[in-house]
Protein backbone atom coordinates (compact mmCIF):
# COMPACT_ATOMS: atom_id res chain seq x y z
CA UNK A 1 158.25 -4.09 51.41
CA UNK A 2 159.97 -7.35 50.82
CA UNK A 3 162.81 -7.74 49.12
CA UNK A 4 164.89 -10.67 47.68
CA UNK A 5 162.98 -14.32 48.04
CA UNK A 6 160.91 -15.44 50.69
CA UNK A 7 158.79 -18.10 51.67
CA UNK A 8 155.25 -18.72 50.96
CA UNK A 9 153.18 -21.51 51.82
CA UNK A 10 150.06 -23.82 50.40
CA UNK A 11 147.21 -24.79 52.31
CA UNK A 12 146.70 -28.25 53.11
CA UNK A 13 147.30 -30.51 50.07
CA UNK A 14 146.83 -34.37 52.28
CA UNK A 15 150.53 -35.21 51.18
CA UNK A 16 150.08 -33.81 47.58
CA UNK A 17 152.74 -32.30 45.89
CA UNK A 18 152.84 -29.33 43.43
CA UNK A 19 153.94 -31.05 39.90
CA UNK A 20 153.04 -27.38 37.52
CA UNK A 21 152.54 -23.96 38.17
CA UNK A 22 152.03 -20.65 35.88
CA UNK A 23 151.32 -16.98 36.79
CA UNK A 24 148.85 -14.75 34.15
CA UNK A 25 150.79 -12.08 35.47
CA UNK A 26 152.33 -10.52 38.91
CA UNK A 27 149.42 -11.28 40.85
CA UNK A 28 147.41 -14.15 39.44
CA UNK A 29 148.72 -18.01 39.14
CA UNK A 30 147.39 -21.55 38.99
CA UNK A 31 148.88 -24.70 40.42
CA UNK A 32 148.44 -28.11 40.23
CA UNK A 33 149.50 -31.36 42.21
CA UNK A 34 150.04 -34.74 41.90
CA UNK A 35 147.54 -37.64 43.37
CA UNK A 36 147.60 -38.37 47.50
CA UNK A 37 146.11 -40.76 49.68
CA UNK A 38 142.79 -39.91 49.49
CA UNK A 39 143.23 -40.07 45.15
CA UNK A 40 142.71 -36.74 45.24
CA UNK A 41 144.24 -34.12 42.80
CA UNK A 42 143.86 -30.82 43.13
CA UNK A 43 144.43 -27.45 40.96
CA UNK A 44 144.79 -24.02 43.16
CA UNK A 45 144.83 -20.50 42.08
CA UNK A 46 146.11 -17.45 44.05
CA UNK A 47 145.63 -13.68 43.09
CA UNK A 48 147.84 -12.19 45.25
CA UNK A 49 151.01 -12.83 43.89
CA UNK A 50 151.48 -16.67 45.60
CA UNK A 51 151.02 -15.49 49.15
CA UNK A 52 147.47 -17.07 49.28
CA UNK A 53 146.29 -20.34 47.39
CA UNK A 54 142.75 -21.77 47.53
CA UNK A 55 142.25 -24.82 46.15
CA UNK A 56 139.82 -23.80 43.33
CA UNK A 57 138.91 -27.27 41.82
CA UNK A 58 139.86 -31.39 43.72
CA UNK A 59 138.62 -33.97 41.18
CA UNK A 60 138.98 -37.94 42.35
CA UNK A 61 138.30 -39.77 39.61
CA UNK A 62 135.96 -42.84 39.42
CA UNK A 63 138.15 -45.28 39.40
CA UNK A 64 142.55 -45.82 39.64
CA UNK A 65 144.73 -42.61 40.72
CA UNK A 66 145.04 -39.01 38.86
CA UNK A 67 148.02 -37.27 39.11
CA UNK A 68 147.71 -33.59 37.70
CA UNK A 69 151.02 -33.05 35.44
CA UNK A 70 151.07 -29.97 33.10
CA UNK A 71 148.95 -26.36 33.45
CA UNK A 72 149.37 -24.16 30.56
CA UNK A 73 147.65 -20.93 29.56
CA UNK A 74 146.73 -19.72 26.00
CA UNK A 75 145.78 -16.05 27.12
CA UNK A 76 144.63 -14.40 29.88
CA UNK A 77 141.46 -16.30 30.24
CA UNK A 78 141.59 -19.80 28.79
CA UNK A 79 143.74 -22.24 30.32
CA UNK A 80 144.65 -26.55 30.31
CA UNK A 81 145.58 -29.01 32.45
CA UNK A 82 146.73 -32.18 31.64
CA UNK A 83 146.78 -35.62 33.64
CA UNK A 84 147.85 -38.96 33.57
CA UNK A 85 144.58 -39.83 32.63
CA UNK A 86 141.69 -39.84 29.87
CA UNK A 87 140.27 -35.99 30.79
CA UNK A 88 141.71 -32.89 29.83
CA UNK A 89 140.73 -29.85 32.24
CA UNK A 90 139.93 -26.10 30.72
CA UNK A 91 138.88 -22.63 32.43
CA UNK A 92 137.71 -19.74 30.56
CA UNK A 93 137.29 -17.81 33.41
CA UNK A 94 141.50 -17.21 34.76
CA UNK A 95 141.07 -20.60 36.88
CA UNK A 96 138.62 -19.80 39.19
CA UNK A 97 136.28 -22.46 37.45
CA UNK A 98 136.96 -25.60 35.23
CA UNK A 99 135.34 -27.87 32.78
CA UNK A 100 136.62 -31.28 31.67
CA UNK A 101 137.06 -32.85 27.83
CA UNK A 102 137.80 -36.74 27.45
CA UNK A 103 140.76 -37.15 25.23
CA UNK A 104 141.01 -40.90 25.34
CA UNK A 105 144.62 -40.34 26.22
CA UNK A 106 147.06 -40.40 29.10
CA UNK A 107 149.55 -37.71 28.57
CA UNK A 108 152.41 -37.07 30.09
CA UNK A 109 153.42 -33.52 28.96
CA UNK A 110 151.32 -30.26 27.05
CA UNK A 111 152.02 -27.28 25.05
CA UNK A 112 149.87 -25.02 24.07
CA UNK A 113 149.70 -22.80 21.01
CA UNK A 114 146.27 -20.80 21.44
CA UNK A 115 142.89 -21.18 22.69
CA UNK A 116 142.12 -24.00 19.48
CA UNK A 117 145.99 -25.47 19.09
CA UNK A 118 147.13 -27.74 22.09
CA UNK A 119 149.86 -30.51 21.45
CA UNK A 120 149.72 -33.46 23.75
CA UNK A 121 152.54 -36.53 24.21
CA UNK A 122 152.26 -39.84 25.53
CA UNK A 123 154.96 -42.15 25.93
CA UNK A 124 153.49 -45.38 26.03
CA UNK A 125 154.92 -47.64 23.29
CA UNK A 126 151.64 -49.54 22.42
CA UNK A 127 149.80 -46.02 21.38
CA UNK A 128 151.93 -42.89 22.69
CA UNK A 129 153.19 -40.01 20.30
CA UNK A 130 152.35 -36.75 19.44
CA UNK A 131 148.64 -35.47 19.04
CA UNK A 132 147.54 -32.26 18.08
CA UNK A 133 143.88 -30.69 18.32
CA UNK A 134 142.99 -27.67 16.96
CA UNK A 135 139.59 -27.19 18.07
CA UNK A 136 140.52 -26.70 22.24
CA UNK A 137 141.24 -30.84 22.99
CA UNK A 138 137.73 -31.54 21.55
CA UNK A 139 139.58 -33.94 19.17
CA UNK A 140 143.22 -35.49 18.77
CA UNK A 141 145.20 -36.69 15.14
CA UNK A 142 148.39 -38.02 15.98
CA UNK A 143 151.48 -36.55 14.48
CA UNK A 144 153.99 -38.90 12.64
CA UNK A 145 154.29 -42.20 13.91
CA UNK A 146 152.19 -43.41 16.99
CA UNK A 147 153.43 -46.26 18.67
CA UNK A 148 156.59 -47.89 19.26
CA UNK A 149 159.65 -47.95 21.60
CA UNK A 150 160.85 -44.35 22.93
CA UNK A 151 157.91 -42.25 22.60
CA UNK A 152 158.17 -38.74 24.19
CA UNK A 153 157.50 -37.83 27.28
CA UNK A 154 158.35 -33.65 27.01
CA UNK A 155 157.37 -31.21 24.63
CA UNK A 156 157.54 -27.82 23.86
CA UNK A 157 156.39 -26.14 21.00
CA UNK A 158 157.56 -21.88 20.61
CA UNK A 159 155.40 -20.94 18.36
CA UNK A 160 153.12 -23.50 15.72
CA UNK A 161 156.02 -24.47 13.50
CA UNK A 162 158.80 -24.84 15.89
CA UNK A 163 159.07 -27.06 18.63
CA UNK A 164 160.77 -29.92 20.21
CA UNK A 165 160.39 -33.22 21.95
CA UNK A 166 162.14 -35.40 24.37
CA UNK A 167 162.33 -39.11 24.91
CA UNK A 168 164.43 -42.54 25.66
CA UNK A 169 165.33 -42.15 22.43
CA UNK A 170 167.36 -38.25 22.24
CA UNK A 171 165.65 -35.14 21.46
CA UNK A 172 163.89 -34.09 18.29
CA UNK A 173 162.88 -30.91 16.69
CA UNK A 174 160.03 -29.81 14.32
CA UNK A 175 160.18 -27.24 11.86
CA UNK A 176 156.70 -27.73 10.12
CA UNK A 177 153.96 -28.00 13.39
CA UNK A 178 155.12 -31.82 14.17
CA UNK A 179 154.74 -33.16 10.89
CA UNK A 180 158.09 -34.36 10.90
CA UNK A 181 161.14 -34.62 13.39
CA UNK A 182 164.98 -34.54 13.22
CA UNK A 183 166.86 -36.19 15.84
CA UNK A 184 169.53 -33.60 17.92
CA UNK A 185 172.11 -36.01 18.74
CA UNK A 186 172.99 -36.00 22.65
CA UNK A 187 170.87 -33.28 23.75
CA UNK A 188 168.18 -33.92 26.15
CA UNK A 189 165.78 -31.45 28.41
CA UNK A 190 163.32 -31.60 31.30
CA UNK A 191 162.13 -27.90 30.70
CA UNK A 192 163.57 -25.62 27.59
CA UNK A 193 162.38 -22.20 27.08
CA UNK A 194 162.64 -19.69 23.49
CA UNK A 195 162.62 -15.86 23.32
CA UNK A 196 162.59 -16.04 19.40
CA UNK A 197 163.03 -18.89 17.28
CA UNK A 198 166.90 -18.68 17.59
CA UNK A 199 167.34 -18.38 21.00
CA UNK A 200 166.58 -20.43 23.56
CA UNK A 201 167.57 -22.13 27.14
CA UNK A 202 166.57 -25.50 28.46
CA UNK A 203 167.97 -27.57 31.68
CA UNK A 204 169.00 -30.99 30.81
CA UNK A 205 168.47 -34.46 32.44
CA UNK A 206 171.26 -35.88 33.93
């Protein structure tokens, strides 16, 4: 049996590179990459603990460049994936199959409450901010204000009161589902992590 941390490998990706990945449990994950030569992106699934990945779904979209950014599960079954483009990607099926939903948006980051609440950010100053949809990305209503210099670009949400955000502009925290924010002053985080709504860890930029 092997012990400690060893080295597993990916099938061919064409110069792709793995951007998000989450496991359902010991055996079964779900990757996905960022955009290569060929515009391809890809999402890959392995249920045998990461030794094996197939490449389960490559989408190349019609026109421009997709890069695949965020891959969250709500349960067991139902799963998102995010882009830097208009589509949002589900499975209800543990990844082996996937649908797509046009959001209209181009996010950069997702969290995921359950199967209905997904929160989305964008961080383009012209229309970025916070959306939420609570019927599974079938529709978006931005949170707060939408628009403007610093929008974020990170979010996590624990549970669907608490969460936080990250952008040029510090880090911010919501109390009430991302109705409103309060600025944490010289914090920052490009992943952050809670085991209750106390506790929590998070690596920071820089």
């Amino acid at each position: 049996m092997t012990s400690g941390w060893y080295q597993q490998w990916f099938p061919n990706l064409n110069g792709s590179s793995i951007t998000s990945i989450t496991f359902l449990d010991s055996l079964t994950g779900c990757a996905v990459t960022n955009t290569n030569s060929s515009l391809e992106g890809y999402i890959l699934r392995t249920s045998n603990g990461g030794d094996n990945w197939n490449i389960v779904y490559t989408y190349t979209p019609v026109a421009g460049t997709i890069s695949f950014n965020k891959i969250a599960f709500a349960d067991a079954n139902t799963g998102f994936v995010t882009a830097n483009y208009t589509t949002l990607f589900k499975t209800i099926d543990r990844g082996l199959t996937w649908s797509t939903i046009y959001t209209g948006l181009y996010p950069n980051d997702l969290s995921v409450i359950n199967q209905d609440t997904l929160y989305l950010v964008y961080d383009s100053d012209l229309s970025g901010g916070v959306y939420r949809s609570t019927n599974g990305g079938i529709n978006w209503s931005p949170l707060g204000q939408v628009g403007g210099n610093g929008q974020p670009s990170r979010i996590y949400m624990f549970d669907k009161n608490l969460g936080f955000t990250f952008s040029s502009n510090g880090m911010r925290r919501t109390t009430n589902g991302g109705f409103n924010w309060t600025i944490i002053p010289g914090e920052s985080f490009s992943d952050i992590q809670f085991s209750d709504s106390l506790t929590g860890w998070k690596t920071r930029l820089g």
